[in-house]
Protein backbone atom coordinates (compact mmCIF):
# COMPACT_ATOMS: atom_id res chain seq x y z
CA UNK A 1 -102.36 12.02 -84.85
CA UNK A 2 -105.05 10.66 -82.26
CA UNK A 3 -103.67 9.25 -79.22
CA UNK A 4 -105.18 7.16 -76.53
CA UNK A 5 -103.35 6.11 -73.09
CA UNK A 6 -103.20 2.75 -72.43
CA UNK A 7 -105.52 3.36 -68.98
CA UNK A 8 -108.49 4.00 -71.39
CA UNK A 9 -107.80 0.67 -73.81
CA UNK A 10 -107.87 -1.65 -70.74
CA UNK A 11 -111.47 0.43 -68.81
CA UNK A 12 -112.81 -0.03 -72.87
CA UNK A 13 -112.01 -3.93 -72.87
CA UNK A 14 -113.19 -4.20 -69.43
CA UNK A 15 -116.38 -2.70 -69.66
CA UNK A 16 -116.76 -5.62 -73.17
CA UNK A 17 -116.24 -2.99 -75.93
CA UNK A 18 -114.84 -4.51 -79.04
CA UNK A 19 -111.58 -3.01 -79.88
CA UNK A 20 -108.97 -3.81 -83.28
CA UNK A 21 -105.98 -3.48 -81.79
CA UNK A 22 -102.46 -4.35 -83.80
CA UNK A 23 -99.36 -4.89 -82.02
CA UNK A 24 -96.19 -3.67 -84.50
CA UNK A 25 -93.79 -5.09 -82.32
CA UNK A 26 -91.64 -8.11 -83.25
CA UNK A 27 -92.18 -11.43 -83.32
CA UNK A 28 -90.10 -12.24 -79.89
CA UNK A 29 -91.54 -9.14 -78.33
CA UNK A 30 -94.95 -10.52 -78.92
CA UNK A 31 -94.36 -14.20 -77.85
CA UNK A 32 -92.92 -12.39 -74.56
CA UNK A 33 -96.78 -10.93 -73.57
CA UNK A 34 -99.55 -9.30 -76.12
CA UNK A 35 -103.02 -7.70 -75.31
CA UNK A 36 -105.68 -10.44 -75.61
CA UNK A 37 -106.76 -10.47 -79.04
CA UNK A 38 -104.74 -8.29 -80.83
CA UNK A 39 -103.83 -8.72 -84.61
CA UNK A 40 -99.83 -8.97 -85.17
CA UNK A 41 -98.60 -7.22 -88.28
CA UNK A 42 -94.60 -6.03 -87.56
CA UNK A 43 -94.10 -2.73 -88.54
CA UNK A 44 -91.83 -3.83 -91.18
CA UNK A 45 -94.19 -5.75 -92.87
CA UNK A 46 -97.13 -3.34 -92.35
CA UNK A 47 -96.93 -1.75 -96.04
CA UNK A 48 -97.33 -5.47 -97.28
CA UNK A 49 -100.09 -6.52 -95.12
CA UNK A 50 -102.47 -3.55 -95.86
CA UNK A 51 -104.76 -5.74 -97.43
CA UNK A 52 -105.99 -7.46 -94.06
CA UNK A 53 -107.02 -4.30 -92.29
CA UNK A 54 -110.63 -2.56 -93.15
CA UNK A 55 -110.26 0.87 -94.12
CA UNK A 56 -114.03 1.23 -92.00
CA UNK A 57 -112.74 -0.07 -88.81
CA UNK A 58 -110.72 2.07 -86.18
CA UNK A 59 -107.77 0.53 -85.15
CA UNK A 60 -105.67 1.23 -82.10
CA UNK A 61 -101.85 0.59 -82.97
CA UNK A 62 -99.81 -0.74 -79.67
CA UNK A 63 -96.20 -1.30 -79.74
CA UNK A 64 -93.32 -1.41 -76.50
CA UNK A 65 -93.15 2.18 -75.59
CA UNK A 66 -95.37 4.19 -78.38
CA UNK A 67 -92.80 5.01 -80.74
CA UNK A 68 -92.99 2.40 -83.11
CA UNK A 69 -97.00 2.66 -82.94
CA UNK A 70 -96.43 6.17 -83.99
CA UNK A 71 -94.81 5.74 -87.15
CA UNK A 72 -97.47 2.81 -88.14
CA UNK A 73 -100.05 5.53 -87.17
CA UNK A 74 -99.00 8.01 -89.31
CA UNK A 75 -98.09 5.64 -92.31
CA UNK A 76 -102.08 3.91 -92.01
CA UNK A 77 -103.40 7.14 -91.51
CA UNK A 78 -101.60 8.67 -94.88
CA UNK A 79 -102.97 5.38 -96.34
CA UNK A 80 -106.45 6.60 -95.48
CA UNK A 81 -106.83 4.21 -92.60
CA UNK A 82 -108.57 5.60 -88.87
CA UNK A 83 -105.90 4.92 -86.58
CA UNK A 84 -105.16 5.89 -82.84
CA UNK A 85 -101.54 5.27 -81.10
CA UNK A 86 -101.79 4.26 -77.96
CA UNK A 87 -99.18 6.10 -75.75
CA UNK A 88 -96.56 4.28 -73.65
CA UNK A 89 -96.98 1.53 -75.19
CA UNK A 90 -96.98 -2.10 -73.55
CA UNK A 91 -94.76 -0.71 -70.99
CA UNK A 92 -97.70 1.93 -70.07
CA UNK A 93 -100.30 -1.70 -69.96
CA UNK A 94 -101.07 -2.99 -66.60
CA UNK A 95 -104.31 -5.27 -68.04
CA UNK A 96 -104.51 -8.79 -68.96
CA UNK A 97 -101.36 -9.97 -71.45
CA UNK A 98 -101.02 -13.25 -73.26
């Protein structure tokens, strides 16, 4: 599995790359602060929702502590998806939140 801390996410959105990042937290954990721009799919609902994501875009998968984004990596990936967790989580972000 690729893995990415959440240091080199923010330096990539502040230096303007483009980024497809999806938060598989839950609804309330999103509402409570999110990376700008992020697409929210729950990780429950992720198998159901495969449709939205592009199978020829990387995606980094962000959840509370990098657990959660784990298991959605590995699932996407074994889907045929390129995926990256990012480690720690939001409670490893120190950028911009919603």
């Amino acid at each position: 599995m690729k893995e990415i801390a959440a240091t080199e996410v923010q330096e990539a959105l502040a230096q303007g790359q483009t980024l497809s990042l999806i938060d598989v937290r839950e609804v309330e954990e999103v509402q409570e602060g999110h990376i700008p721009g992020v697409i929210h799919i729950p990780l429950g609902l992720l198998e159901f929702r495969l449709h939205e994501l592009n199978k020829n875009e990387p995606y980094i998968i962000v959840c509370r502590s990098g657990a959660r984004s784990g298991r959605a990596t590995q699932f996407l990936e074994s889907q045929g998806f390129d995926v990256t967790n990012m480690i720690g989580g939001m409670l490893a972000w120190e950028g911009e939140v919603q």
